[in-house]
N, C-alpha and C. Protein backbone atom coordinates (compact mmCIF):
# COMPACT_ATOMS: atom_id res chain seq x y z
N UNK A 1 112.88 87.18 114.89
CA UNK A 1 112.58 86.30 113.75
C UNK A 1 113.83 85.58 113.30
N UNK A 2 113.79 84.14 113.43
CA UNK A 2 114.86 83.51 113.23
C UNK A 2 114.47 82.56 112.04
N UNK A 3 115.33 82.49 110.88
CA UNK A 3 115.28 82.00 109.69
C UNK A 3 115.88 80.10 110.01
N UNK A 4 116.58 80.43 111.06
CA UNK A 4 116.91 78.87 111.26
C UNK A 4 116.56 77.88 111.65
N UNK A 5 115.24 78.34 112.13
CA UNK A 5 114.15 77.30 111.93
C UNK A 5 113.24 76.52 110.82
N UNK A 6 113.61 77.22 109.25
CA UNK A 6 113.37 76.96 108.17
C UNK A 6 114.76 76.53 107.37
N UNK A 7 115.60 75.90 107.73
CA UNK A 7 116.28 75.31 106.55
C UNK A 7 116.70 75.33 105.50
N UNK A 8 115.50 74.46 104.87
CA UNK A 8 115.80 74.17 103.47
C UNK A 8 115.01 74.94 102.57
N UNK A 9 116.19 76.16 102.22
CA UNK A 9 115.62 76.59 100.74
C UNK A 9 116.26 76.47 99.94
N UNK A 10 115.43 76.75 98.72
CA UNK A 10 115.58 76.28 97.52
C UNK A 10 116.99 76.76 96.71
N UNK A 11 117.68 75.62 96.55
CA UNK A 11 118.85 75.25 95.76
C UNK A 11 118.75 74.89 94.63
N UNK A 12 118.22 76.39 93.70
CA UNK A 12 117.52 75.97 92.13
C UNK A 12 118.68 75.19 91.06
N UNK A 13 119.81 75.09 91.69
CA UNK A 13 121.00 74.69 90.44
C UNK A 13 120.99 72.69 91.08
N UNK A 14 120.91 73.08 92.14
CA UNK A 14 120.52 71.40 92.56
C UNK A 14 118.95 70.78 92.13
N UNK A 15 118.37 71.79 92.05
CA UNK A 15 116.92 71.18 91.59
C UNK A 15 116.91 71.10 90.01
N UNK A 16 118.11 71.70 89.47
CA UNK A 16 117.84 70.93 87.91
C UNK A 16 118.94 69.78 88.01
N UNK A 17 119.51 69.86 88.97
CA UNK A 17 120.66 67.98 88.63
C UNK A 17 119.52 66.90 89.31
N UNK A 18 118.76 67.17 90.11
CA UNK A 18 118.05 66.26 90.31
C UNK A 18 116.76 66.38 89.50
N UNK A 19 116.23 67.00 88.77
CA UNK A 19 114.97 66.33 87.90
C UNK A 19 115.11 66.71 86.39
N UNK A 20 116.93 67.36 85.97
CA UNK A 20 117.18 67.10 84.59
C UNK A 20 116.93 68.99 84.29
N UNK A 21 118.08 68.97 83.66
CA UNK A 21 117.97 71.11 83.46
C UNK A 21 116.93 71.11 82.66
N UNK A 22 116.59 70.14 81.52
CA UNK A 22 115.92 70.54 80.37
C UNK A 22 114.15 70.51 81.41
N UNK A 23 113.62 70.01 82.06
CA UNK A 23 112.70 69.34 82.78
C UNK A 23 112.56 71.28 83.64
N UNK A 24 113.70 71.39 84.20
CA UNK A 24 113.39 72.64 85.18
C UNK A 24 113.33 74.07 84.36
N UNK A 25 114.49 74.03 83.26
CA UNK A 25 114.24 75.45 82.43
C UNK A 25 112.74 75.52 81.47
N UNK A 26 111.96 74.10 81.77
CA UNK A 26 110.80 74.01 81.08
C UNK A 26 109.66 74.61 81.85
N UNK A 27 110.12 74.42 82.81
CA UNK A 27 109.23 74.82 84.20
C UNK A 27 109.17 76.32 84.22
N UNK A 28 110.56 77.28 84.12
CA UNK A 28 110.63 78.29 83.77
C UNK A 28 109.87 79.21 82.42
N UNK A 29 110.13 78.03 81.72
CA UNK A 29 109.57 79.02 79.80
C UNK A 29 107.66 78.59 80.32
N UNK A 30 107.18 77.87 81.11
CA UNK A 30 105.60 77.64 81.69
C UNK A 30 105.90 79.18 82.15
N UNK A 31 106.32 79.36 83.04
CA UNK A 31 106.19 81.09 84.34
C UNK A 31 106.36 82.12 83.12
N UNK A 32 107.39 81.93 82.35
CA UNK A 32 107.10 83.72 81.35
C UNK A 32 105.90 82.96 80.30
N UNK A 33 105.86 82.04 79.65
CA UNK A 33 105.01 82.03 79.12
C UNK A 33 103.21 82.34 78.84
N UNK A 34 103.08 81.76 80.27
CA UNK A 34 101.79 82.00 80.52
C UNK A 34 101.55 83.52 81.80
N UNK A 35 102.07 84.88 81.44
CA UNK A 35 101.77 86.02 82.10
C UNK A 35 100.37 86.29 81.93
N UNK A 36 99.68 87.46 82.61
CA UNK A 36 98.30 87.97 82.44
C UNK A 36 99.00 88.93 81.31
N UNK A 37 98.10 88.95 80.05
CA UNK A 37 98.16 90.03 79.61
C UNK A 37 97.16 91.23 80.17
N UNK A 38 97.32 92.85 79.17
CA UNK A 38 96.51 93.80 79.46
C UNK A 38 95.15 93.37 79.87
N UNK A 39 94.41 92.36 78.91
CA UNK A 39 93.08 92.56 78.79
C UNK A 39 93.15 90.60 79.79
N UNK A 40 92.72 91.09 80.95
CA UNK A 40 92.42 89.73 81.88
C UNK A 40 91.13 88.66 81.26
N UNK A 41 90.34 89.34 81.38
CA UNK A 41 89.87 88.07 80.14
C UNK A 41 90.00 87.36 78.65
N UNK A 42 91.00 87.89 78.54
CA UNK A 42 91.36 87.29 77.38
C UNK A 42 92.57 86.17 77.86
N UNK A 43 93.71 86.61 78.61
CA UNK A 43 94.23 85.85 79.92
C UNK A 43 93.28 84.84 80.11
N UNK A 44 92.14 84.82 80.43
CA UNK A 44 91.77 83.61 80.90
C UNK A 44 91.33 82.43 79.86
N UNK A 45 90.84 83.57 78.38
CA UNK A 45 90.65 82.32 77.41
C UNK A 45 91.83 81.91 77.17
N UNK A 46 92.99 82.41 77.07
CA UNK A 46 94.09 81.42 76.79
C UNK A 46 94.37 80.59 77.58
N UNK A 47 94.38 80.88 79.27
CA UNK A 47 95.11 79.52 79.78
C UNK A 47 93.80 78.24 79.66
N UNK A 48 92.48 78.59 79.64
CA UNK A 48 91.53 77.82 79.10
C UNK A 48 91.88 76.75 78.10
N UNK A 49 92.56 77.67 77.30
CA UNK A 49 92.63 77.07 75.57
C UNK A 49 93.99 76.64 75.42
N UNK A 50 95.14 76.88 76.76
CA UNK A 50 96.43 76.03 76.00
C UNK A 50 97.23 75.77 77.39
N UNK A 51 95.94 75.67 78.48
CA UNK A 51 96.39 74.99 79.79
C UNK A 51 97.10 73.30 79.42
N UNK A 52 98.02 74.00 80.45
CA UNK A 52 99.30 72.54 79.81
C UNK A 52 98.56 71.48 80.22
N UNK A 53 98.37 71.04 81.43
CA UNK A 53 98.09 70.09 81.89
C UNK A 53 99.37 69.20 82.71
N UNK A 54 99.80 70.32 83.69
CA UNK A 54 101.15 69.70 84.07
C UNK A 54 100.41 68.69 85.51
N UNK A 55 101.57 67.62 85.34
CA UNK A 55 101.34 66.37 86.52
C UNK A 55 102.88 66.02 86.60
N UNK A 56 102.72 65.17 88.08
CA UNK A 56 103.57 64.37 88.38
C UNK A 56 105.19 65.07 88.31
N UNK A 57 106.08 65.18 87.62
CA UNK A 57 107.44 65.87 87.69
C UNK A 57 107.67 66.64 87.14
N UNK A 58 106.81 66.51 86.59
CA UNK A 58 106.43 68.33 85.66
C UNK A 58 105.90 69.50 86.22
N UNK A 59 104.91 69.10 86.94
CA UNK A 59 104.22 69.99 88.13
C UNK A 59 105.32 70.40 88.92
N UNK A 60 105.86 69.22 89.57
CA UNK A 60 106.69 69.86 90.71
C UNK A 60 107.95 70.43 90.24
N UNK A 61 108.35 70.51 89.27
CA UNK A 61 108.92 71.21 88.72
C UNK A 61 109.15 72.85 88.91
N UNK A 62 107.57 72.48 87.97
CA UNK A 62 107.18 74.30 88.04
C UNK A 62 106.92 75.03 89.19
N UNK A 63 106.57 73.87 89.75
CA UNK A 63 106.47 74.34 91.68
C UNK A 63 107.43 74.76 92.22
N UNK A 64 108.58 74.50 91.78
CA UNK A 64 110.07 74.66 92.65
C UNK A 64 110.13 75.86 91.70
N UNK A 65 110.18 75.94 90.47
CA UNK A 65 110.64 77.25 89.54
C UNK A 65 110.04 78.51 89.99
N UNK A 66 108.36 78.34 90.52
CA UNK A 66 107.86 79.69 91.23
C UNK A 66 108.17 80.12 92.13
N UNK A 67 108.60 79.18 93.13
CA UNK A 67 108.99 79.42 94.51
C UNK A 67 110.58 79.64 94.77
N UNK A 68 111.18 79.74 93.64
CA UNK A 68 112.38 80.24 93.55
C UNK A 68 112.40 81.61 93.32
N UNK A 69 111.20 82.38 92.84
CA UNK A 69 111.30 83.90 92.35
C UNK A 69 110.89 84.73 93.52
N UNK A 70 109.96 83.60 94.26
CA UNK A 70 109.27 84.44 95.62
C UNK A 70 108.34 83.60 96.54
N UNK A 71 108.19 84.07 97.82
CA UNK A 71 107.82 83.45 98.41
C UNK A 71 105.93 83.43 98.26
N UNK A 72 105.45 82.26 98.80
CA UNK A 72 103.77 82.23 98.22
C UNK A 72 103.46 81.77 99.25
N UNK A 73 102.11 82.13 99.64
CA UNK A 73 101.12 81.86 100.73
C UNK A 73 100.59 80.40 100.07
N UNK A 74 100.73 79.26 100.91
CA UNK A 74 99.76 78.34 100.58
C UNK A 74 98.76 78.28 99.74
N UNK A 75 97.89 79.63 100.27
CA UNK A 75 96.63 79.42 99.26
C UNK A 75 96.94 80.15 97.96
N UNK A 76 97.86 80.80 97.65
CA UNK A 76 98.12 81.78 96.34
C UNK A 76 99.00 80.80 95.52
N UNK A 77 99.71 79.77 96.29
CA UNK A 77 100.36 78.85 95.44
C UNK A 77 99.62 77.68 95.19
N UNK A 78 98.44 77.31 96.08
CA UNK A 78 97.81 76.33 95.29
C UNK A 78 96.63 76.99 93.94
N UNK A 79 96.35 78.44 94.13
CA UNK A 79 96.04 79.03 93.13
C UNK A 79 97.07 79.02 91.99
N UNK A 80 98.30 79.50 92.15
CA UNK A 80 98.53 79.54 90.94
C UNK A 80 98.98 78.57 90.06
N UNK A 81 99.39 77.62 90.86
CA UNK A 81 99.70 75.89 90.31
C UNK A 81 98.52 75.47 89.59
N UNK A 82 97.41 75.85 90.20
CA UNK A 82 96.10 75.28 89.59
C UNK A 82 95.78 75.04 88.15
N UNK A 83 96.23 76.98 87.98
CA UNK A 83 96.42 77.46 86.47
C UNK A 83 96.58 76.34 85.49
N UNK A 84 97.88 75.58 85.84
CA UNK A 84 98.30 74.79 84.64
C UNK A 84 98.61 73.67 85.16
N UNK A 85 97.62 73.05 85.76
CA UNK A 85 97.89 71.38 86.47
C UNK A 85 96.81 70.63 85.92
N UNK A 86 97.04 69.80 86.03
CA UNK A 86 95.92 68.86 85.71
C UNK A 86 94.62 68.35 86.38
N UNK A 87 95.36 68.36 87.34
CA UNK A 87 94.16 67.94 88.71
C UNK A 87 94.41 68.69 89.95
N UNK A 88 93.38 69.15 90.26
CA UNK A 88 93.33 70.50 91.59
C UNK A 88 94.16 69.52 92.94
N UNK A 89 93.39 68.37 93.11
CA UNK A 89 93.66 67.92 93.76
C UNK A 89 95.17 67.24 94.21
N UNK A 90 95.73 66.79 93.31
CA UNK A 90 97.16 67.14 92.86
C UNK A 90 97.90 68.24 93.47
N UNK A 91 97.53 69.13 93.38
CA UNK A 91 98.11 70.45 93.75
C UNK A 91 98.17 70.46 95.37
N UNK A 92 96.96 70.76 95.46
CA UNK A 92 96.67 70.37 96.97
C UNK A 92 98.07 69.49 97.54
N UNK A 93 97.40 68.49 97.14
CA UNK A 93 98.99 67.16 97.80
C UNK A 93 100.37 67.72 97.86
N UNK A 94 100.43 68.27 96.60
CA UNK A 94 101.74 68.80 96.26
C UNK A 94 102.41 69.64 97.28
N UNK A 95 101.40 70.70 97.10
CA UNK A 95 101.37 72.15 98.52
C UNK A 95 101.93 71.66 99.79
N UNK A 96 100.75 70.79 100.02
CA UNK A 96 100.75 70.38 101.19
C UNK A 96 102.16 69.60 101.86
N UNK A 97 102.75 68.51 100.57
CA UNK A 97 104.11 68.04 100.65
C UNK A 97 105.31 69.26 101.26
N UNK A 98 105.14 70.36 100.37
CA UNK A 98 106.19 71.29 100.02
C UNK A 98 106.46 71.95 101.12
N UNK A 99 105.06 72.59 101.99
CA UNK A 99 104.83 73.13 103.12
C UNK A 99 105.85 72.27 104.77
N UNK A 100 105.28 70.86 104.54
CA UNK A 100 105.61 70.17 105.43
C UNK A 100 107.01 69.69 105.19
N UNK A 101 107.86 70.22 104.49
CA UNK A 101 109.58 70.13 104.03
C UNK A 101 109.66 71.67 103.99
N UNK A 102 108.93 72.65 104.59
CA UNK A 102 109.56 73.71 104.48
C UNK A 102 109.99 74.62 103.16
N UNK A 103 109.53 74.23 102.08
CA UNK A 103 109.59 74.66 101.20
C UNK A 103 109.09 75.54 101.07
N UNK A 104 107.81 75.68 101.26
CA UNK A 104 106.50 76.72 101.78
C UNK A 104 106.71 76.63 102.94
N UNK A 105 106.25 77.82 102.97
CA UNK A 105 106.07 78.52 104.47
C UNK A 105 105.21 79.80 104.55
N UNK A 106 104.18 79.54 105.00
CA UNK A 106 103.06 81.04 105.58
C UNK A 106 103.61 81.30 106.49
N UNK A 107 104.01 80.99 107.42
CA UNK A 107 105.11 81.54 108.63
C UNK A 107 106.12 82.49 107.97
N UNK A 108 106.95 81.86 107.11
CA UNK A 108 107.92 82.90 106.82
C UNK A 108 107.27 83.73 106.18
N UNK A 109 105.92 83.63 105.21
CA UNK A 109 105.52 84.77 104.45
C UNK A 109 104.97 85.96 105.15
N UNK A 110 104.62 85.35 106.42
CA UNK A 110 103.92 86.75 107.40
C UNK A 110 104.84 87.21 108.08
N UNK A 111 105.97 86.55 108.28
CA UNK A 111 107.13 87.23 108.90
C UNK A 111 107.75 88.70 107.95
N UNK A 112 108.43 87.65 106.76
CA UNK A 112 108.77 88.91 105.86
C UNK A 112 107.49 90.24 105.42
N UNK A 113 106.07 89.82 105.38
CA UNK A 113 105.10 90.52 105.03
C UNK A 113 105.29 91.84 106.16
N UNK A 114 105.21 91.33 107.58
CA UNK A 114 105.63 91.79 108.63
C UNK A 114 106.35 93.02 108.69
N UNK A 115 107.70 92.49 108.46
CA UNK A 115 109.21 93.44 107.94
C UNK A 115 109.24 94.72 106.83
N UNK A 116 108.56 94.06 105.85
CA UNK A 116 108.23 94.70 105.15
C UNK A 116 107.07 96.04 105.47
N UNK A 117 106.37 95.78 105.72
CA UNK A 117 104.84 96.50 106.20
C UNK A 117 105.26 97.28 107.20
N UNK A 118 106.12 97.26 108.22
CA UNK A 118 106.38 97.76 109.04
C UNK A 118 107.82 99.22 108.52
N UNK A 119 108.40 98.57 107.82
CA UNK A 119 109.60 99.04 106.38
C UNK A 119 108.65 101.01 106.11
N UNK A 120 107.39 100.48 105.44
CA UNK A 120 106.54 101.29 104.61
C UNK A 120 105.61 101.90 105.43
N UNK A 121 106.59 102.22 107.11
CA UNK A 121 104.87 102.58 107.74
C UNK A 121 103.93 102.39 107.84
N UNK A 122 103.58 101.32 107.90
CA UNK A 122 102.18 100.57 108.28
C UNK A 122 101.59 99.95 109.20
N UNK A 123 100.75 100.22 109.84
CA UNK A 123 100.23 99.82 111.30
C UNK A 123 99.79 98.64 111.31
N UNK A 124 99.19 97.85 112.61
CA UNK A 124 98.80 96.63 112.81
C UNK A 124 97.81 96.31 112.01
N UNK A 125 96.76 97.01 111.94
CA UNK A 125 95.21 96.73 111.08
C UNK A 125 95.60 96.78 109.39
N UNK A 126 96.37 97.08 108.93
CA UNK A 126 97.11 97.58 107.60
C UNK A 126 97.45 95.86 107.38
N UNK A 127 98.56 95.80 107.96
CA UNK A 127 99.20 94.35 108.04
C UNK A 127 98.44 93.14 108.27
N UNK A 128 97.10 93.27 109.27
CA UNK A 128 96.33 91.97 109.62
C UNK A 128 95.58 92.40 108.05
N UNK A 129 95.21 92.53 107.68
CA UNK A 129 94.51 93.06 106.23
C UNK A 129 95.07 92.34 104.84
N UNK A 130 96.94 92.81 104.89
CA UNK A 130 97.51 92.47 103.94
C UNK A 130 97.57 90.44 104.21
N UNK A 131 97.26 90.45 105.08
CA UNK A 131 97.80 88.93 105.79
C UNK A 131 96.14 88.13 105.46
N UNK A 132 95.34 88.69 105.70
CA UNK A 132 93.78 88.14 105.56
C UNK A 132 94.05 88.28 103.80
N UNK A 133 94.51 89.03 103.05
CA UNK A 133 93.96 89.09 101.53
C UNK A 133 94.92 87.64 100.97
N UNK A 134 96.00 87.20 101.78
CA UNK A 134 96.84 86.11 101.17
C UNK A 134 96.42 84.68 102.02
N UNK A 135 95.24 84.85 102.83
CA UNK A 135 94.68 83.43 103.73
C UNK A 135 95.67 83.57 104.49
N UNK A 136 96.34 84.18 105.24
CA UNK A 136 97.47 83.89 106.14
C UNK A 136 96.93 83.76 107.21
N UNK A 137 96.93 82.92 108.76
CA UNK A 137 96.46 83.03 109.87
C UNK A 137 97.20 84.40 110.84
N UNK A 138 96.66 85.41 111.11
CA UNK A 138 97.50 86.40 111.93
C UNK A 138 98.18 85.48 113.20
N UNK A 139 97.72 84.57 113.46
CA UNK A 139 98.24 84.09 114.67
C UNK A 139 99.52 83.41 114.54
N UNK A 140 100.20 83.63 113.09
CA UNK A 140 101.42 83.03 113.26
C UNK A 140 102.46 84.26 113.35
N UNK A 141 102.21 85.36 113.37
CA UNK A 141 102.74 86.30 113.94
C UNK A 141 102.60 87.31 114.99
N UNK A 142 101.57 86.75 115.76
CA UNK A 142 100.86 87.49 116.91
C UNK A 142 101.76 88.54 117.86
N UNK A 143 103.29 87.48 118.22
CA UNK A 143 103.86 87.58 119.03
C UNK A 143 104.47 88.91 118.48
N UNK A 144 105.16 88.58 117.46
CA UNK A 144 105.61 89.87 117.01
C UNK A 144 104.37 90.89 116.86
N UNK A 145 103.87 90.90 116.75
CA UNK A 145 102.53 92.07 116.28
C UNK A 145 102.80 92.45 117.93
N UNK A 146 102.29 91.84 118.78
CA UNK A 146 102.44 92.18 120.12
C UNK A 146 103.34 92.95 120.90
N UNK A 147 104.77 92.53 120.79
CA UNK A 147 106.19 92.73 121.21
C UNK A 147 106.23 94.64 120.37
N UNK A 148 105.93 94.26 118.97
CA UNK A 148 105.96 96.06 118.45
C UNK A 148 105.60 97.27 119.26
N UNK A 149 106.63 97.94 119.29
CA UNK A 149 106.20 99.36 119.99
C UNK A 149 105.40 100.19 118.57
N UNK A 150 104.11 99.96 118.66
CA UNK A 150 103.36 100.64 117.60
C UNK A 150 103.44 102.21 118.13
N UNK A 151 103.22 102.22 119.13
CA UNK A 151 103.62 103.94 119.61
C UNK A 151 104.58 105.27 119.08
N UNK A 152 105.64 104.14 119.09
CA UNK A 152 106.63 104.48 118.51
C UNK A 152 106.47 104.64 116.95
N UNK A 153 106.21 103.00 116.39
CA UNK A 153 106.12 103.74 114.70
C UNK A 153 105.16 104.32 114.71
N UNK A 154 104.09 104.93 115.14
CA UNK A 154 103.08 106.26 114.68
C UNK A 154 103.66 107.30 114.96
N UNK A 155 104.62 107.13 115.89
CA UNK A 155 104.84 108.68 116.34
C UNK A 155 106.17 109.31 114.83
N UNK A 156 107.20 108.17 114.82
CA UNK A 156 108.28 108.29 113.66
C UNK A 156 107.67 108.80 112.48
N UNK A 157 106.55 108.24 112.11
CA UNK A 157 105.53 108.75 110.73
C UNK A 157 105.18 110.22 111.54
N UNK A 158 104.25 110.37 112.20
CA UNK A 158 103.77 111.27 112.49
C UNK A 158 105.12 112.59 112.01
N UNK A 159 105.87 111.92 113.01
CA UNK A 159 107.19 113.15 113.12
C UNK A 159 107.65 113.60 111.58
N UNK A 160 107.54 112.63 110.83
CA UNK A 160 108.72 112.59 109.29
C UNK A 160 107.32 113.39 108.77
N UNK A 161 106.02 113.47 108.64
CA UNK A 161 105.51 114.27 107.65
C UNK A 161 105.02 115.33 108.16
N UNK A 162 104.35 115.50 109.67
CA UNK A 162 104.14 116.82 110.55
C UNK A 162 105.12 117.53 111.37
N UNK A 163 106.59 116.93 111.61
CA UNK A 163 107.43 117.66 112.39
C UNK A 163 107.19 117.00 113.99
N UNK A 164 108.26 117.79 114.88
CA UNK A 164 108.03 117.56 116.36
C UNK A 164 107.13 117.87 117.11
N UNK A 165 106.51 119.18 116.47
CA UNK A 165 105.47 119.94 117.22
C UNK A 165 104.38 119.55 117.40
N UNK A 166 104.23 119.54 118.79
CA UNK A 166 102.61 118.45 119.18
C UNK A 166 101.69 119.95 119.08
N UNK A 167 100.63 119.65 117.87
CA UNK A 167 99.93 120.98 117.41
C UNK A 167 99.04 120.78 118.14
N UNK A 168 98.03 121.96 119.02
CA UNK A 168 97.16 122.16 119.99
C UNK A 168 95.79 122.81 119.01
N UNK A 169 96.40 122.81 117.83
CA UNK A 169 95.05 123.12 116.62
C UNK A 169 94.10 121.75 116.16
N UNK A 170 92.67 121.90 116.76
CA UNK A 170 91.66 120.43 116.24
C UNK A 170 92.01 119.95 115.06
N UNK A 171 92.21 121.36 113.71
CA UNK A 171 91.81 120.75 112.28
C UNK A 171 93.46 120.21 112.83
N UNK A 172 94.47 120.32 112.73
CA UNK A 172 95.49 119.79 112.68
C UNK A 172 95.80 118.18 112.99
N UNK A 173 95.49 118.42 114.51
CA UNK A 173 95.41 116.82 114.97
C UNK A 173 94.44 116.03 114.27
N UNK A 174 93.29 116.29 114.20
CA UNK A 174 92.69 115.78 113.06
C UNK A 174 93.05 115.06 112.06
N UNK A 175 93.65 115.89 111.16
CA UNK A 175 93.97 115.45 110.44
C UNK A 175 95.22 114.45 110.55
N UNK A 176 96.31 114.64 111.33
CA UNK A 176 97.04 113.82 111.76
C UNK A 176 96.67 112.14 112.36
N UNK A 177 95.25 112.97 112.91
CA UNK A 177 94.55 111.38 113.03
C UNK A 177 94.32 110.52 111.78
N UNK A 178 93.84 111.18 111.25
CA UNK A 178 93.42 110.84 110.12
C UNK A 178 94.59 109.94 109.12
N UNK A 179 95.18 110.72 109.30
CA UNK A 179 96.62 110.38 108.00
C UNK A 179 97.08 108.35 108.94
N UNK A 180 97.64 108.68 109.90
CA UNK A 180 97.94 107.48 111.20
C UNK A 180 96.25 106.40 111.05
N UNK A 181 95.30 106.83 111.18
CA UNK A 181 94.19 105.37 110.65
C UNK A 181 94.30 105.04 109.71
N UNK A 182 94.62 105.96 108.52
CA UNK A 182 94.70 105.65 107.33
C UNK A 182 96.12 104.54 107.03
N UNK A 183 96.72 104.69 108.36
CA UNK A 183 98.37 103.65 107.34
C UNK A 183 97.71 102.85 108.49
N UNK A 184 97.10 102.60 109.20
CA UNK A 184 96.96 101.20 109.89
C UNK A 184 96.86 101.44 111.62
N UNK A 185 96.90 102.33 112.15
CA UNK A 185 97.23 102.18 113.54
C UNK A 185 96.46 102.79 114.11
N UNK A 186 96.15 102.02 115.80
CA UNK A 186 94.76 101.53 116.71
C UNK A 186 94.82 103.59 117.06
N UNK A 187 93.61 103.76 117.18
CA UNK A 187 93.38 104.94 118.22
C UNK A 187 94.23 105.07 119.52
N UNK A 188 94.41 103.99 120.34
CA UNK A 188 95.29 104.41 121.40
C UNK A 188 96.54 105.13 121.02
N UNK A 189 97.41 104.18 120.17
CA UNK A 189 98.75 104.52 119.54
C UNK A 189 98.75 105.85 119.08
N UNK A 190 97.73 106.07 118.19
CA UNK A 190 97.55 107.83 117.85
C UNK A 190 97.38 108.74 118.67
N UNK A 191 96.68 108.42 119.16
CA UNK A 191 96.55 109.65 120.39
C UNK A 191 97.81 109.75 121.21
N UNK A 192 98.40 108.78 122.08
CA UNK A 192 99.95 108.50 122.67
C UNK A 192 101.12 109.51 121.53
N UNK A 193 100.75 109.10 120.51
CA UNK A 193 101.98 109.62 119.10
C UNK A 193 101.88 110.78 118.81
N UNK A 194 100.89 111.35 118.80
CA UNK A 194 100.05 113.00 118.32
C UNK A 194 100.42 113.78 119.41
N UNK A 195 100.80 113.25 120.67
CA UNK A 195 100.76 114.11 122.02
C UNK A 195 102.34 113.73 122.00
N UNK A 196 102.90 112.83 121.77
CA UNK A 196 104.42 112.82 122.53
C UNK A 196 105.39 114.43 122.20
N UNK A 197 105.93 114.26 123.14
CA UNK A 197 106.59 115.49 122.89
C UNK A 197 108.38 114.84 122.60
N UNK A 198 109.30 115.95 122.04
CA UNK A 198 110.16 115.62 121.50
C UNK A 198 111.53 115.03 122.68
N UNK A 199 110.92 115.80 123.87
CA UNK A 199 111.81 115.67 125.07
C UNK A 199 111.29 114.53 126.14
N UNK A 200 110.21 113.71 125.56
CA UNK A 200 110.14 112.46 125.54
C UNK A 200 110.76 111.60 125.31
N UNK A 201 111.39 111.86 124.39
CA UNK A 201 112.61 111.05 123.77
C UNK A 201 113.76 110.70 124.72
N UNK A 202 113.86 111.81 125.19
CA UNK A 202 115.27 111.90 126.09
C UNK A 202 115.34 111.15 127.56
């Protein structure tokens, strides 16, 4: 995974000399201002009732201010722009601009999603999951999904909470199965991981 195919990120101290600090720290007091509170529908009568109605350099503003805290899937950033824009359609354009300058990137978001997921023990089906709940296409990380020795991370989990010992007890493996579907990973990989022995390694 090479980052140098993405460029240009965001240079938030250059993005207030070019559209004015007061214009971008406004963009900011929009992001704490409008949080979900406890009770989500009540969240929704407010942004109902004191949705800004941001357009034009105001929008993109706030667009650059979110995407400075973290990275967003296309569709979660034209969701949350929506919130307080004026026109959906707007947004859309906007996205779509931001994406095609690299600003956005679902590529990089399934990459790092990737890194991460893989970080926390988590298998392929875990990850195509987390990637389907943000609209991400799995196919922009296929290769990597592919290239992974999943064998390997089931067996590292396996090892860190059951030990080396390949147990010859049903309820045991069992359950070891069990624990390994549960973080994400195919039946082959489990079975391969549940059986490796430690002098496998060597």
């Amino acid at each position: 995974m090479n980052d140098s195919k993405f460029p240009k990120l965001i240079d938030y101290q250059a993005l207030k000399e070019q559209v004015g600090d007061e214009e971008a720290s406004s963009a900011d007091n929009y992001a704490a201002q409008y949080k979900p509170e406890d009770n989500a529908l009540n969240f929704e009568a407010a942004v109902a009732d004191k949705k800004p109605g941001l357009h034009g350099s105001r929008l993109r503003s706030y667009a650059f201010a979110v995407l400075t805290r973290k990275e967003y899937s296309k569709a979660e950033l034209i969701e949350k722009l929506a919130l307080y824009a004026e026109s959906r359609n707007e947004v859309i354009a906007l996205v779509d601009e931001l994406a095609a300058q690299h600003y956005q990137s679902d590529q990089r978001v399934a990459e790092i999603m990737l890194s991460s997921q893989k970080r926390k023990g988590k298998g392929p089906n875990q990850i195509k999951m987390k990637l389907k709940s943000k609209k991400i296409d799995t196919a922009l990380i296929a290769e990597e999904l592919k290239e992974t020795d999943w064998v390997d991370q089931a067996y590292q989990l396996k090892v860190k909470k059951y030990g080396f010992e390949v147990s010859k007890d049903p309820k045991m493996k069992a359950k070891q199965i069990r624990f390994l579907m549960y973080r994400g990973f195919e039946m082959d990989a489990i079975i391969k991981a549940i059986s490796r022995k430690e002098s496998d390694d060597e």
